[in-house]
N, C-alpha and C. Protein backbone atom coordinates (compact mmCIF):
# COMPACT_ATOMS: atom_id res chain seq x y z
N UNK A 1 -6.41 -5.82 9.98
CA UNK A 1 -5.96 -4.93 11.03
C UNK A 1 -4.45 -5.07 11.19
N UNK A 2 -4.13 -4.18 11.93
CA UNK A 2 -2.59 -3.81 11.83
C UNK A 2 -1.82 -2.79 13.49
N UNK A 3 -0.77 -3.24 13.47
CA UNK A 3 -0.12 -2.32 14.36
C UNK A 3 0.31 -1.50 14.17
N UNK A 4 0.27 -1.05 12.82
CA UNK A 4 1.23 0.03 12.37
C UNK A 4 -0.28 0.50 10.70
N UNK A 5 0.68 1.69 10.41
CA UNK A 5 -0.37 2.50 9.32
C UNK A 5 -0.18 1.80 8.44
N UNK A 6 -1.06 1.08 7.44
CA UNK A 6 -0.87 0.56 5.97
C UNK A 6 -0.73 1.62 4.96
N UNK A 7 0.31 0.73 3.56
CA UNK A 7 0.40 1.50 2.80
C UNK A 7 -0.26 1.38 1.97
N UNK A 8 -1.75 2.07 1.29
CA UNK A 8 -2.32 1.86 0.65
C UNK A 8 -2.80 2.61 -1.02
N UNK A 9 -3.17 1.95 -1.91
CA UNK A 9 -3.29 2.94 -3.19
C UNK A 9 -4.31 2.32 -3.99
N UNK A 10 -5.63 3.19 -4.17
CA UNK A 10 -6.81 2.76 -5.28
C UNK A 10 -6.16 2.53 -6.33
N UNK A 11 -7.43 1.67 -7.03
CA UNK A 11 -6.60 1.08 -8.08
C UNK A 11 -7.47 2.21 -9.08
N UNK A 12 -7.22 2.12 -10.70
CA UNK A 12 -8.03 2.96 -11.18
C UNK A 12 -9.48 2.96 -11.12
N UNK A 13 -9.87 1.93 -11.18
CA UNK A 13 -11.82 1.44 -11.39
C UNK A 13 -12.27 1.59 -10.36
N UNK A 14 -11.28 2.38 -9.22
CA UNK A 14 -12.14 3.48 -7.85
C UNK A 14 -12.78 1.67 -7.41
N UNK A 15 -12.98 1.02 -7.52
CA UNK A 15 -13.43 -0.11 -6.50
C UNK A 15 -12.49 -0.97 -5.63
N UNK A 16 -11.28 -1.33 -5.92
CA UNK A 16 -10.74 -2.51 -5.79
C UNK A 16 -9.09 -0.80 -4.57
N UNK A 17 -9.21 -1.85 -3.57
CA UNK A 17 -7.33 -1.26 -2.76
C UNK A 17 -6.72 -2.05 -2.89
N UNK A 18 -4.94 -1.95 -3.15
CA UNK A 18 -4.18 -2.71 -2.60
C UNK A 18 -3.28 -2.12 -1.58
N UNK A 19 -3.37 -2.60 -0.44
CA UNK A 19 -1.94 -2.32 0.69
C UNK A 19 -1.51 -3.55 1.18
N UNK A 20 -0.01 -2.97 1.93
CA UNK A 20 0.90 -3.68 2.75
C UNK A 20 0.07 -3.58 4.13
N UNK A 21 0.44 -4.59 4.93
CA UNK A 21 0.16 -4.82 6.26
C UNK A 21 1.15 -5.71 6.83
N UNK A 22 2.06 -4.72 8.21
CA UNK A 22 3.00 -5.74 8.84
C UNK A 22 2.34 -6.12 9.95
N UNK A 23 2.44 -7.54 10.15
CA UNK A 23 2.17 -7.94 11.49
C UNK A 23 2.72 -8.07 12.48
N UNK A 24 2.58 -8.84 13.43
CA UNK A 24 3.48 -8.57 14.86
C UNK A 24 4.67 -9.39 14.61
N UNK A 25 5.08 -10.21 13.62
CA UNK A 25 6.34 -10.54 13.24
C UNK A 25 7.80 -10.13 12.50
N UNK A 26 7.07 -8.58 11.85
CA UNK A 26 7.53 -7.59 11.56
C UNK A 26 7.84 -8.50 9.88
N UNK A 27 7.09 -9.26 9.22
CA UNK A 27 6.68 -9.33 8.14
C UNK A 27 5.56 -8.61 7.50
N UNK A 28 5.59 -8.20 6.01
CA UNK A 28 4.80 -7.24 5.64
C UNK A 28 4.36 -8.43 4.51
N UNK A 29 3.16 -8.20 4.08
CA UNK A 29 2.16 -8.93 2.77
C UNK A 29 0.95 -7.42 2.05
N UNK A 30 1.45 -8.26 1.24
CA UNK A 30 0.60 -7.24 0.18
C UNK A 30 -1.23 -8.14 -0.44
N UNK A 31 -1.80 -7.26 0.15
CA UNK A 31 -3.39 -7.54 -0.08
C UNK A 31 -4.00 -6.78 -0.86
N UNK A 32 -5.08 -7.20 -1.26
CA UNK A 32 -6.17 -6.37 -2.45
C UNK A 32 -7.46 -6.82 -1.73
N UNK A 33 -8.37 -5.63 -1.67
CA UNK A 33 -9.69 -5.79 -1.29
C UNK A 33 -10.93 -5.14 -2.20
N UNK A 34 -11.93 -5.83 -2.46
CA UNK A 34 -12.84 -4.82 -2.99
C UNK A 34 -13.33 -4.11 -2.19
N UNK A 35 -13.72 -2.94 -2.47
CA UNK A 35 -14.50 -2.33 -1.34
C UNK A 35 -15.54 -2.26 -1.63
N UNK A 36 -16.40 -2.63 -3.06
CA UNK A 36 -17.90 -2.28 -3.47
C UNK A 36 -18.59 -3.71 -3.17
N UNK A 37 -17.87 -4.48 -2.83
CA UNK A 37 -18.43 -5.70 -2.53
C UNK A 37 -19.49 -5.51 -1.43
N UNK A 38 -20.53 -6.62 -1.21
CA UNK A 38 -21.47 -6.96 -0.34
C UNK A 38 -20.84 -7.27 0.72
N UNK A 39 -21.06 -6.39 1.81
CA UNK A 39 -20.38 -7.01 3.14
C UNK A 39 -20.79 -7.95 3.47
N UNK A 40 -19.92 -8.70 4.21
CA UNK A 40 -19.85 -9.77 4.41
C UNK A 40 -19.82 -11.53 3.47
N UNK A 41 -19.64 -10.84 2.22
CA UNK A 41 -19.60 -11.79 1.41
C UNK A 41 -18.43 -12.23 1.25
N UNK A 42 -18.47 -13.20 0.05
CA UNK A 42 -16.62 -13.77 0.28
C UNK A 42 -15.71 -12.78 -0.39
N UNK A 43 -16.40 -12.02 -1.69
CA UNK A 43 -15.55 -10.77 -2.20
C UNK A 43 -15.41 -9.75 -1.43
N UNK A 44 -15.88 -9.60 -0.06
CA UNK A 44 -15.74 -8.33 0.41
C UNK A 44 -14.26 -8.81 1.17
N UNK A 45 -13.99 -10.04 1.52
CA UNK A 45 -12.84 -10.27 1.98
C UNK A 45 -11.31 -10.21 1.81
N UNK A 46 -10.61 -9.40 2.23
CA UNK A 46 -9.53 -8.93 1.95
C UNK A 46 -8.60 -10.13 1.13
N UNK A 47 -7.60 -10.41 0.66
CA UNK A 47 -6.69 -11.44 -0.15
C UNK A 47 -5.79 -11.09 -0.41
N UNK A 48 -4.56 -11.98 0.81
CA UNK A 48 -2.74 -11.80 0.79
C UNK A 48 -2.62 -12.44 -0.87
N UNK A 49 -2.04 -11.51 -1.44
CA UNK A 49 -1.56 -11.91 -2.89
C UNK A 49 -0.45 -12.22 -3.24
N UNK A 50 0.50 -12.16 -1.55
CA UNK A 50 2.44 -12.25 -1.99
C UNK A 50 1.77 -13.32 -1.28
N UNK A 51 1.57 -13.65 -0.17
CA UNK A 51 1.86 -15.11 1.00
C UNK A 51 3.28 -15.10 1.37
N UNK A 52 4.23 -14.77 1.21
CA UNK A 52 5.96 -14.82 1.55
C UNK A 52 6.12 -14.56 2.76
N UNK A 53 7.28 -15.44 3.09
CA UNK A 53 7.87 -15.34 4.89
C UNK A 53 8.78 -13.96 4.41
N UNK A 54 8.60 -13.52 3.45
CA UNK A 54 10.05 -12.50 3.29
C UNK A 54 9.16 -11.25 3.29
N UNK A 55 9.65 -10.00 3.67
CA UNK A 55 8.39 -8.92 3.42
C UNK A 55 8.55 -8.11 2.22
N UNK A 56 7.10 -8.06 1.67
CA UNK A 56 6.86 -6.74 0.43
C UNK A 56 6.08 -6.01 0.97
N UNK A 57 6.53 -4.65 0.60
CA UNK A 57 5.67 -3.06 1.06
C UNK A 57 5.48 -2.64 -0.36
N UNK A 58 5.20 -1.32 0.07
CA UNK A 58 5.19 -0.32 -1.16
C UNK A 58 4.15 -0.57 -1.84
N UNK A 59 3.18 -1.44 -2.39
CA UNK A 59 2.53 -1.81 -3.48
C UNK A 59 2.22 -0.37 -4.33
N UNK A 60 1.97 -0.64 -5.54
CA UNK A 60 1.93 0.27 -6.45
C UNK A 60 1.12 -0.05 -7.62
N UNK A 61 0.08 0.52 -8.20
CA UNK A 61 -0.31 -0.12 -9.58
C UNK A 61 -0.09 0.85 -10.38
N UNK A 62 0.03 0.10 -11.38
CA UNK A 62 0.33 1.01 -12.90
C UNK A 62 -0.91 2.03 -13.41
N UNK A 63 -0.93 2.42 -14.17
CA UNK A 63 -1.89 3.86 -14.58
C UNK A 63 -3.44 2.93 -14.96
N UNK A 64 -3.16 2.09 -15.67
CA UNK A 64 -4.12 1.43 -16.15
C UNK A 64 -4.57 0.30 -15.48
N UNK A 65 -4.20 0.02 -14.10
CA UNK A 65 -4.42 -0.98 -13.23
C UNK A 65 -4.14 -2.27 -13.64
N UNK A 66 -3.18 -2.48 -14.59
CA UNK A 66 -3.03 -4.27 -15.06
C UNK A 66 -1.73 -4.81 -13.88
N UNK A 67 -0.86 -3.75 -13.80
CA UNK A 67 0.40 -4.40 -13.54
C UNK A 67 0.55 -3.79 -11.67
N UNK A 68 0.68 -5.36 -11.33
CA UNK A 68 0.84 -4.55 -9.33
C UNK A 68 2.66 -4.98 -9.23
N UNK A 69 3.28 -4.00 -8.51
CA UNK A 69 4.36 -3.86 -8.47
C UNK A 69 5.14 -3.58 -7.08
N UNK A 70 6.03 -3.95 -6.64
CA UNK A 70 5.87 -3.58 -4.55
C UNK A 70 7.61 -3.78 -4.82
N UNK A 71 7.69 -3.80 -3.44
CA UNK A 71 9.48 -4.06 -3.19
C UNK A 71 9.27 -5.18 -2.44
N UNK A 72 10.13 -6.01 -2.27
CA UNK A 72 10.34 -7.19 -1.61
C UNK A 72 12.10 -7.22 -1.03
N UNK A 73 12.38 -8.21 0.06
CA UNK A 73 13.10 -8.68 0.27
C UNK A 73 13.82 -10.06 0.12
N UNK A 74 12.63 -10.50 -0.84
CA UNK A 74 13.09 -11.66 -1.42
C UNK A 74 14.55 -11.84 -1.94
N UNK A 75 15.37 -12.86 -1.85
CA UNK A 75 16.23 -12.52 -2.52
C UNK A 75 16.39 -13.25 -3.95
């Protein structure tokens, strides 16, 4: 959940999202969820894939779903 709209984009194999989510610290993390998963199981559970105090948005995957790609403020 979120205070603000996530940015989100299927991946190709129509099962799997990745979006940004900022929290109330006005840091953003980039997550991947399955969605065909068994609710309530441990795969149905969402997974921060940056973890960084610095924020990444944007996420993006490539055509063929191998390569995830975002913007950061890392420096």
């Amino acid at each position: 959940k979120s205070w603000t709209d996530t940015d989100a984009q299927w991946a190709a194999d129509s099962r799997h999202i990745v979006y940004a989510v900022l929290d109330v610290n006005y840091n953003s993390d980039i997550w991947i969820m399955d969605a065909l998963a068994e609710p309530g199981s441990d795969a149905a559970k969402p997974v921060n894939i940056t973890r960084h105090p610095d924020s990444d948005n944007s996420p993006r995957l490539s055509a063929d779903g191998k390569v995830l790609y975002f913007l950061s403020d890392r420096d």
